[in-house]
C-alpha atoms as a PDB file:
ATOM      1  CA  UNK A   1      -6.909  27.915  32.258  1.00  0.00           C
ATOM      2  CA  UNK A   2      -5.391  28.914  28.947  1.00  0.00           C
ATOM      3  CA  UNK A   3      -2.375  27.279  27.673  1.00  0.00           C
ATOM      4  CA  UNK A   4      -1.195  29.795  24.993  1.00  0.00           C
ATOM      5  CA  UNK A   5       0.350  27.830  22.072  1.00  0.00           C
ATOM      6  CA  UNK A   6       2.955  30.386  19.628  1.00  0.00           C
ATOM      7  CA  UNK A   7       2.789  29.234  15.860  1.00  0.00           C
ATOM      8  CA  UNK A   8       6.627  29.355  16.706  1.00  0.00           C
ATOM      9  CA  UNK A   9       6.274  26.951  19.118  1.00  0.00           C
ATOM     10  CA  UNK A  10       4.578  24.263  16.987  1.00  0.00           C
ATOM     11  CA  UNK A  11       6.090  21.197  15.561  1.00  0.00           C
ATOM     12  CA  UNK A  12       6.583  21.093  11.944  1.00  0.00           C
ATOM     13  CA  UNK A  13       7.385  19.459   8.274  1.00  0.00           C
ATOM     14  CA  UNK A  14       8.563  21.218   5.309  1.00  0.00           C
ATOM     15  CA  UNK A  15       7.898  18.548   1.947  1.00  0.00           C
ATOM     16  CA  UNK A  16       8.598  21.146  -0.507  1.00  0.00           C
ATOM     17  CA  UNK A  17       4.659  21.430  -2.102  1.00  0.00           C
ATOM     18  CA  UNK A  18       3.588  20.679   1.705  1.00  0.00           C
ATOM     19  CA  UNK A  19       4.755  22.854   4.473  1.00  0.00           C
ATOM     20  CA  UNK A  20       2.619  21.542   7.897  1.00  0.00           C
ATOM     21  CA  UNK A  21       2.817  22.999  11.166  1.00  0.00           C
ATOM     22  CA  UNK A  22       1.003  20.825  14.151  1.00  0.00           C
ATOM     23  CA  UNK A  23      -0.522  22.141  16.936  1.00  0.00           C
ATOM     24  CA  UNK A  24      -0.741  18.537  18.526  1.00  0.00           C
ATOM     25  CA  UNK A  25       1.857  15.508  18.082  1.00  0.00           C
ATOM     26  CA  UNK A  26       1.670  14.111  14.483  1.00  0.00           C
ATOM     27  CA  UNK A  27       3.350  12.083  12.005  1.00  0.00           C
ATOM     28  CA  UNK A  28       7.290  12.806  12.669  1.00  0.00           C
ATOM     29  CA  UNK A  29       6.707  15.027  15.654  1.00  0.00           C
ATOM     30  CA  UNK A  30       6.054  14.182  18.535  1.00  0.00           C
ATOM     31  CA  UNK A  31       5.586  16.338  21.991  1.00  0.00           C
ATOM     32  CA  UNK A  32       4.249  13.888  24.883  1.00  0.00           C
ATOM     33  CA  UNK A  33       2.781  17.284  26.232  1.00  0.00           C
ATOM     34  CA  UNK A  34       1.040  17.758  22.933  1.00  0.00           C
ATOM     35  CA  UNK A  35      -1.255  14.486  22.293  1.00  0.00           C
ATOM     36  CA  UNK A  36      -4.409  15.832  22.012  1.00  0.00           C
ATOM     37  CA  UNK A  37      -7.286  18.029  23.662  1.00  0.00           C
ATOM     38  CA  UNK A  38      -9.634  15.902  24.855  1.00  0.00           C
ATOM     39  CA  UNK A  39     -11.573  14.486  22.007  1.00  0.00           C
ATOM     40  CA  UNK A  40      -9.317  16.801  19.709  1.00  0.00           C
ATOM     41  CA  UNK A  41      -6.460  15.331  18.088  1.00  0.00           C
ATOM     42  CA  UNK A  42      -5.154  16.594  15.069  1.00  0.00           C
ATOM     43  CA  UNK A  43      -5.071  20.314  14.214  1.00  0.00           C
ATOM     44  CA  UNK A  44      -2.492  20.983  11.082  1.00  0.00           C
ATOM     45  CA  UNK A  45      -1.966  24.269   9.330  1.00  0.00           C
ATOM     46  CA  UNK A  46      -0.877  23.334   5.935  1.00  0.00           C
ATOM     47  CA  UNK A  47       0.348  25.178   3.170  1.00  0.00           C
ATOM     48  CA  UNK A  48      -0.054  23.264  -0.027  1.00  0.00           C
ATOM     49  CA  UNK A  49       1.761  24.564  -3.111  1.00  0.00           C
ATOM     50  CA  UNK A  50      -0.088  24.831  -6.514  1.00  0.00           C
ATOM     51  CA  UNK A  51      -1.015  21.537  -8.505  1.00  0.00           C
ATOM     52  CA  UNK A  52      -0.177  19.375  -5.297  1.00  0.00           C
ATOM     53  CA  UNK A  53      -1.519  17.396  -2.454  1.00  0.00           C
ATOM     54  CA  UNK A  54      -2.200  14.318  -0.915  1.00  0.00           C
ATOM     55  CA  UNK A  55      -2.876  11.011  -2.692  1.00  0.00           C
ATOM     56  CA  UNK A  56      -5.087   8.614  -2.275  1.00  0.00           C
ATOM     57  CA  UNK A  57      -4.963   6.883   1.820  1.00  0.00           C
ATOM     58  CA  UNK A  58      -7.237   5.554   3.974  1.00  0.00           C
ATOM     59  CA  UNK A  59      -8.985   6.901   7.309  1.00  0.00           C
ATOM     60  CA  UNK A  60     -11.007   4.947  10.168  1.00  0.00           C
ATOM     61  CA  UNK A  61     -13.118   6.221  12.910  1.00  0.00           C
ATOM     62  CA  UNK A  62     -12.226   9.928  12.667  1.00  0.00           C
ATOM     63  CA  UNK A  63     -14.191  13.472  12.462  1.00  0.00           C
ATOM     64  CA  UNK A  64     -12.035  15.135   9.818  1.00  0.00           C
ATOM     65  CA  UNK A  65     -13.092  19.050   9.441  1.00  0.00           C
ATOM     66  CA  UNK A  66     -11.049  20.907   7.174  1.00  0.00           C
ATOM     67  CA  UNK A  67     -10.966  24.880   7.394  1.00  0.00           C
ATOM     68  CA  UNK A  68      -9.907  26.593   4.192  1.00  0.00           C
ATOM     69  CA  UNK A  69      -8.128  29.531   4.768  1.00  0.00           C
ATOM     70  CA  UNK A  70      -6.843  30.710   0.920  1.00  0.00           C
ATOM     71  CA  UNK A  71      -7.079  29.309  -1.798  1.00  0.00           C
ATOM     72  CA  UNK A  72      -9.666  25.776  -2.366  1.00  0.00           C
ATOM     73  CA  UNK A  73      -8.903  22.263  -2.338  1.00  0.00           C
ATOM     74  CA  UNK A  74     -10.522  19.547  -4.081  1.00  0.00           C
ATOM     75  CA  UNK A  75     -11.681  16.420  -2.354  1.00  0.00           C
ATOM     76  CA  UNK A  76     -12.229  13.110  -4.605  1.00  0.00           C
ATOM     77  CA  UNK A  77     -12.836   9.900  -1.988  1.00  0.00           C
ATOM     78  CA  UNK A  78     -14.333   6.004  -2.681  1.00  0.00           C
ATOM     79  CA  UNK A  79     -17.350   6.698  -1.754  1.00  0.00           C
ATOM     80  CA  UNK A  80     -17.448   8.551  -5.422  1.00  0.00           C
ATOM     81  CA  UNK A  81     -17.613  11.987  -3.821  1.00  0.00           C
ATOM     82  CA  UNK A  82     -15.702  14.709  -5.029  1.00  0.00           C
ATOM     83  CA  UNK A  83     -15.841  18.519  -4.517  1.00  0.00           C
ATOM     84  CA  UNK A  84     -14.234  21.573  -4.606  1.00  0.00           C
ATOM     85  CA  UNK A  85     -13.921  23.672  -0.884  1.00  0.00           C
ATOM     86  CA  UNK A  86     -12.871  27.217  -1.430  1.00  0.00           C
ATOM     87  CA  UNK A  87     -11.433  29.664   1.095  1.00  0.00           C
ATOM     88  CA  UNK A  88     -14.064  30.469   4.224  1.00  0.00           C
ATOM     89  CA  UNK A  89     -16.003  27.189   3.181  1.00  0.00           C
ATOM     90  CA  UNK A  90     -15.899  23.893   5.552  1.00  0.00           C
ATOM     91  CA  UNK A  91     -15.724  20.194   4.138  1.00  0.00           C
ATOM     92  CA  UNK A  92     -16.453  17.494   6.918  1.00  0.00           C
ATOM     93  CA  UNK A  93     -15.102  13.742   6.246  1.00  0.00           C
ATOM     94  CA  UNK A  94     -16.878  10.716   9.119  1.00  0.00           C
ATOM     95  CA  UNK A  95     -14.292   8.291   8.297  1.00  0.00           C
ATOM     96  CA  UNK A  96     -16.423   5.740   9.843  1.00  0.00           C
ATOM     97  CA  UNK A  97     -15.644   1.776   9.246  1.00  0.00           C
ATOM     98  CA  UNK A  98     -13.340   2.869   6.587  1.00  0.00           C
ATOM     99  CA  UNK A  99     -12.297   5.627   3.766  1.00  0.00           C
ATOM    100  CA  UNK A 100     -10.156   6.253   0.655  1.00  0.00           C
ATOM    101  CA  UNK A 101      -9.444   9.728  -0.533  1.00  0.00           C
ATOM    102  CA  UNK A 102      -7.232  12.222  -2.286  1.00  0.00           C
ATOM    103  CA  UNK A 103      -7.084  16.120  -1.672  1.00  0.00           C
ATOM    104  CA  UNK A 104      -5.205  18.280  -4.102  1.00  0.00           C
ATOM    105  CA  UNK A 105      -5.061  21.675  -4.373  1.00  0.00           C
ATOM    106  CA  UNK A 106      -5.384  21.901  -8.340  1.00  0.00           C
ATOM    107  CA  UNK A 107      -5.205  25.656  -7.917  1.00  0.00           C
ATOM    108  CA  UNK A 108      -2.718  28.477  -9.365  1.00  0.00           C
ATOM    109  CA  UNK A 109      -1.667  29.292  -5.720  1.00  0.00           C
ATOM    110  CA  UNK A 110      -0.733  28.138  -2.639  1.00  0.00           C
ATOM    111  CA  UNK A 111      -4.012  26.579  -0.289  1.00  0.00           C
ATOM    112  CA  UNK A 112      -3.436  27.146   3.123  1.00  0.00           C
ATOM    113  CA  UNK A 113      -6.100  25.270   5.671  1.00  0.00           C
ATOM    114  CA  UNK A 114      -6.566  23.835   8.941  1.00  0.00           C
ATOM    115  CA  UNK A 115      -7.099  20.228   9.340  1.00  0.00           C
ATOM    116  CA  UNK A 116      -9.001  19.076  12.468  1.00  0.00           C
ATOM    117  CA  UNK A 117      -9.468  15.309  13.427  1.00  0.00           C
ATOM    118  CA  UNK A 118     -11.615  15.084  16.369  1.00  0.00           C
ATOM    119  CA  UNK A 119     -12.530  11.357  17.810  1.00  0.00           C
ATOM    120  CA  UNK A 120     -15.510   9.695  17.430  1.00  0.00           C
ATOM    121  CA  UNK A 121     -17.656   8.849  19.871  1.00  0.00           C
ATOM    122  CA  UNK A 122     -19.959   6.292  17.239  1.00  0.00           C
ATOM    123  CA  UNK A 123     -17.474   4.007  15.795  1.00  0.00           C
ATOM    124  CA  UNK A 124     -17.405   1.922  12.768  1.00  0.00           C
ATOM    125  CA  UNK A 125     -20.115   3.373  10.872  1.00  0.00           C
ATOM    126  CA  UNK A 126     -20.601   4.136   7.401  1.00  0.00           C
ATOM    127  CA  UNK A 127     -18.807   6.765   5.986  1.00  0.00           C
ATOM    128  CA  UNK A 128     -19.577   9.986   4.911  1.00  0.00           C
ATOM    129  CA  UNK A 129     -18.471  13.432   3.523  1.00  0.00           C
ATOM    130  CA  UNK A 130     -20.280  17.095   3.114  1.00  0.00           C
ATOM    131  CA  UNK A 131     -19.216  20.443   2.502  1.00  0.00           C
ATOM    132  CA  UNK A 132     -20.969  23.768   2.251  1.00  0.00           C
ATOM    133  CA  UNK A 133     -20.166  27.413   1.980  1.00  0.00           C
ATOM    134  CA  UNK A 134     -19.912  30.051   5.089  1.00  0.00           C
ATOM    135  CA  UNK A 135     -19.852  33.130   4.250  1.00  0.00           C
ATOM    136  CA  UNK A 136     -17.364  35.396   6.380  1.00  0.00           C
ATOM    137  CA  UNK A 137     -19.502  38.281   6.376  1.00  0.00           C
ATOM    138  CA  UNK A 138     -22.378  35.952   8.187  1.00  0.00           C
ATOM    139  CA  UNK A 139     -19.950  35.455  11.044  1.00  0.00           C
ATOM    140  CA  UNK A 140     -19.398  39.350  11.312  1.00  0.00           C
ATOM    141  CA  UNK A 141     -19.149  39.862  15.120  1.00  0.00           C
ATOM    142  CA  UNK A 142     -20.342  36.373  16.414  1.00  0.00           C
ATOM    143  CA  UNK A 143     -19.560  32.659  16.400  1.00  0.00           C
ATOM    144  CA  UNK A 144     -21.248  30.829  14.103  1.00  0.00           C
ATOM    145  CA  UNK A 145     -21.603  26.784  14.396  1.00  0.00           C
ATOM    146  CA  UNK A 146     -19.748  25.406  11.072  1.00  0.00           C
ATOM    147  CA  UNK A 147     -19.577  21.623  11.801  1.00  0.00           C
ATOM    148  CA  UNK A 148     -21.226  19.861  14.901  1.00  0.00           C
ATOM    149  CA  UNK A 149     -22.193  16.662  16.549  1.00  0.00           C
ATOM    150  CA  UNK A 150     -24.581  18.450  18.881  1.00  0.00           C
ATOM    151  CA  UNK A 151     -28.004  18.171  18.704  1.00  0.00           C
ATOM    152  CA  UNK A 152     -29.868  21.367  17.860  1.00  0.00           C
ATOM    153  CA  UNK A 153     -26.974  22.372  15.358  1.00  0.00           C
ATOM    154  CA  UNK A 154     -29.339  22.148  12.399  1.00  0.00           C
ATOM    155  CA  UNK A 155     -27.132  24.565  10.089  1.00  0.00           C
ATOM    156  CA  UNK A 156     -23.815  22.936  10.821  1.00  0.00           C
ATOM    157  CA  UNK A 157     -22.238  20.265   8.682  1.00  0.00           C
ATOM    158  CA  UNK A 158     -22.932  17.017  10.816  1.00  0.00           C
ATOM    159  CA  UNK A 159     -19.827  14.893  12.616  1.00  0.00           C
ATOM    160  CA  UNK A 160     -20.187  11.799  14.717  1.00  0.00           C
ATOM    161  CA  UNK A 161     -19.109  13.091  18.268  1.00  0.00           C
ATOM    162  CA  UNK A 162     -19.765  15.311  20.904  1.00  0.00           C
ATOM    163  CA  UNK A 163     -18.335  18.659  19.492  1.00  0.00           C
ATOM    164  CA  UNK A 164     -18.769  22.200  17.506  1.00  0.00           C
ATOM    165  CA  UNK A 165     -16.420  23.823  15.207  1.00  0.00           C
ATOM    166  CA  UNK A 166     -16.992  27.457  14.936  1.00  0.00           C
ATOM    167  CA  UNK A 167     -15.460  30.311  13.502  1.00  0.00           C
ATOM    168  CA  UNK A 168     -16.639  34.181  13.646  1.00  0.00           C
ATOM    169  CA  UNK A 169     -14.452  36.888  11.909  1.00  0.00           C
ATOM    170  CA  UNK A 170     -14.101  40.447  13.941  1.00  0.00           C
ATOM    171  CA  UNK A 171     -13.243  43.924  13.172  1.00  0.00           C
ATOM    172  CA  UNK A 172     -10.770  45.624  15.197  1.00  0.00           C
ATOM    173  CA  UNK A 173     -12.120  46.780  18.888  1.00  0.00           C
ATOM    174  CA  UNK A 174     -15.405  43.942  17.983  1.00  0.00           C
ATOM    175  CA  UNK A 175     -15.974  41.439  20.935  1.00  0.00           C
ATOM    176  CA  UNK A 176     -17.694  38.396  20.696  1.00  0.00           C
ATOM    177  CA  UNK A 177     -18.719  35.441  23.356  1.00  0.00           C
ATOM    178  CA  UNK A 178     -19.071  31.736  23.395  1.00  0.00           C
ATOM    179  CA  UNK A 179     -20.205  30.075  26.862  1.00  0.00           C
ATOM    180  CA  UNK A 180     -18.420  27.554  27.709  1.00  0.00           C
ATOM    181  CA  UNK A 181     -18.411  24.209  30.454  1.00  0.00           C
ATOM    182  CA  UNK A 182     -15.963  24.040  32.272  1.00  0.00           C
ATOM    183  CA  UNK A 183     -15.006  20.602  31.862  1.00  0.00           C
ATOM    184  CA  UNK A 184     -15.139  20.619  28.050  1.00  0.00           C
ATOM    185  CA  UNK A 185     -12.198  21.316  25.956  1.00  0.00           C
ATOM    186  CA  UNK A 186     -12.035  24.177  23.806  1.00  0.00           C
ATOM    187  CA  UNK A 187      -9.004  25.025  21.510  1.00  0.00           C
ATOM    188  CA  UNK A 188      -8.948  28.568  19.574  1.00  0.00           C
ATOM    189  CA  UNK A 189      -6.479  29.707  16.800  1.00  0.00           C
ATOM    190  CA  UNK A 190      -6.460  33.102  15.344  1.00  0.00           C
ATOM    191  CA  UNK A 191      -6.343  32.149  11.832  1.00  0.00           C
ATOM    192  CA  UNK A 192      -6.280  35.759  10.593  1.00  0.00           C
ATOM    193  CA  UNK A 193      -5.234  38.947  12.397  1.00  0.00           C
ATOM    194  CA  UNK A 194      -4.969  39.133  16.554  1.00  0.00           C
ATOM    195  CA  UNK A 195      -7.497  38.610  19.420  1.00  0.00           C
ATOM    196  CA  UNK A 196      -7.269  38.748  23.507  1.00  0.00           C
ATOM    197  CA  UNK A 197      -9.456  35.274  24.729  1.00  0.00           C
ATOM    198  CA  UNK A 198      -9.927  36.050  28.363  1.00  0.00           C
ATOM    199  CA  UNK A 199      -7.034  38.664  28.362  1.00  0.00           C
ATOM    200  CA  UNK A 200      -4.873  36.256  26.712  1.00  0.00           C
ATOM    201  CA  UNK A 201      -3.538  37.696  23.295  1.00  0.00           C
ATOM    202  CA  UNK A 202      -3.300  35.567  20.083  1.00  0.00           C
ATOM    203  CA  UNK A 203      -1.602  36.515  17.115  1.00  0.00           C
ATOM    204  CA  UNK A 204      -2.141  35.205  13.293  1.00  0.00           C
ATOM    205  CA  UNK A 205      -1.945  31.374  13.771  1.00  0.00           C
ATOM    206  CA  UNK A 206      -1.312  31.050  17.883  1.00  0.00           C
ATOM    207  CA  UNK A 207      -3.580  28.744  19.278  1.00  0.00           C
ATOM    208  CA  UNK A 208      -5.061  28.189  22.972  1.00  0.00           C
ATOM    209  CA  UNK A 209      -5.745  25.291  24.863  1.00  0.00           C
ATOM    210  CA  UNK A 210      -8.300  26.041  27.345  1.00  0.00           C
ATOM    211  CA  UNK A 211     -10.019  24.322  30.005  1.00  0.00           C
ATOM    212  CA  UNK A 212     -12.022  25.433  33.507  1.00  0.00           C
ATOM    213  CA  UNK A 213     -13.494  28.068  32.005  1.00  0.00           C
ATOM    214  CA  UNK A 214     -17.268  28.948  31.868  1.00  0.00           C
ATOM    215  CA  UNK A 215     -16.688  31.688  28.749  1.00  0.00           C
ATOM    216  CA  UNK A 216     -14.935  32.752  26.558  1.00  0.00           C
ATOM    217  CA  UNK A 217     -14.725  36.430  25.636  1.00  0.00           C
ATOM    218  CA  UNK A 218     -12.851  37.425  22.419  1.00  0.00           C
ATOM    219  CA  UNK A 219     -11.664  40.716  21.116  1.00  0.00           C
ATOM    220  CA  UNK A 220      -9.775  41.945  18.195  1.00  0.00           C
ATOM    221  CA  UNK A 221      -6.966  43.707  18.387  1.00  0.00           C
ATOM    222  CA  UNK A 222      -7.065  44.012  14.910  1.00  0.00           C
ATOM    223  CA  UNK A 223      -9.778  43.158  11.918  1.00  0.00           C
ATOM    224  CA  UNK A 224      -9.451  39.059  13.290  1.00  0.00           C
ATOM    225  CA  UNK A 225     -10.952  35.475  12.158  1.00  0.00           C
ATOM    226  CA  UNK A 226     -10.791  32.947  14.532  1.00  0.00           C
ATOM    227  CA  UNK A 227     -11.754  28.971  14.250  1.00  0.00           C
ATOM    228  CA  UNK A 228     -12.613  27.608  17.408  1.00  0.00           C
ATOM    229  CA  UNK A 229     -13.183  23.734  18.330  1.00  0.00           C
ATOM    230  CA  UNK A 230     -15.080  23.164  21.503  1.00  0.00           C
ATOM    231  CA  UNK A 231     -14.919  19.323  22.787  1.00  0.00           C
ATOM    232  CA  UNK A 232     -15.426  16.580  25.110  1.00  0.00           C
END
């Protein structure tokens, strides 16, 4: 089953330096149809304007992957951690028993990212953030594990629950396959570009909700990057 989400169809906030669109129910919106994916809860597509971003606020008990798309934004937390993510790179945040931090996009430009909260399945323990580069061209024609809290993913940034976030970036016509259980929960969005999954077409910032399916095969329809979450 794929649910086919339109980036038209998603719920939204416009802040003036933030404009957010949500793929699931958050903050002011609210869609009882649109809680969550199984262990996913939280994907946002933000667009944060130049010399902006979020203060300081606290998180609990949360996987929080963060996709950059364009641009870079810089993470400072309590922990004393700060770093600066730029566009292709991941940063991963285990809020654990309990976080401060700020991001702020202290670029020229607009950032534009995906935020991903996925739920922890190892509560209340201490936190922790990481972030490394992934190069788009070493995704060229495959998935490639960016964050994961499986074990064998020795290359991906680690979370604290039963999931993978992967990305891959296709040319146009280029195919690429991720197997699949059928009772997990996997959610794709075309970030760049558009794709079929499974004869379903995505354009630039659709997502998919899909479930009962043992693979999924992905084409471009044209040069494509895709960021796929695959969960309990």
């Amino acid at each position: 089953m794929i649910d086919k989400r339109p980036f038209e169809s998603l719920g939204g906030a416009d802040h003036g330096w933030l404009k957010a669109r949500h793929h699931f129910s958050f903050a002011g919106y609210h869609d009882p149809r649109r809680m969550g994916w199984g262990a996913l809860r939280v994907w946002n597509d933000d667009e944060i304007a130049a010399n902006a971003g979020f203060p300081p606020h606290p998180h609990a008990d949360m996987e929080i992957v963060t996709y950059v798309r364009q641009g870079a934004i810089t993470h400072k937390d309590s922990l004393g951690n700060e770093g600066r993510t730029a566009a292709g790179d991941v940063q991963v945040m285990s809020a654990g028993s309990g976080i401060r931090h700020a991001e702020y996009n202290l670029e020229d430009a607009t950032t534009t990212l995906f935020q991903i909260w996925i739920e922890t399945d190892r509560p209340g323990g201490p936190p922790a953030w990481g972030a490394r580069p992934f190069p788009r061209d070493e995704r060229a024609g495959r998935f490639v594990t960016l964050a994961s809290g499986i074990a064998g993913d020795i290359d991906a940034l680690p979370i604290r629950t039963a999931a993978r976030v992967l990305g891959a970036t296709l040319k146009a016509g280029e195919s690429a396959e991720y197997p699949l259980t059928p009772e997990r929960h996997a959610y794709l969005v075309a970030s760049q570009g558009s794709v079929e999954v499974n004869g379903v077409r995505l354009d630039t910032r659709d997502g998919a909700a899909i479930s009962g399916e043992t693979a999924l095969h992905v084409t471009a329809l044209a040069d494509a990057e895709v960021v796929l979450v695959d969960a309990a």
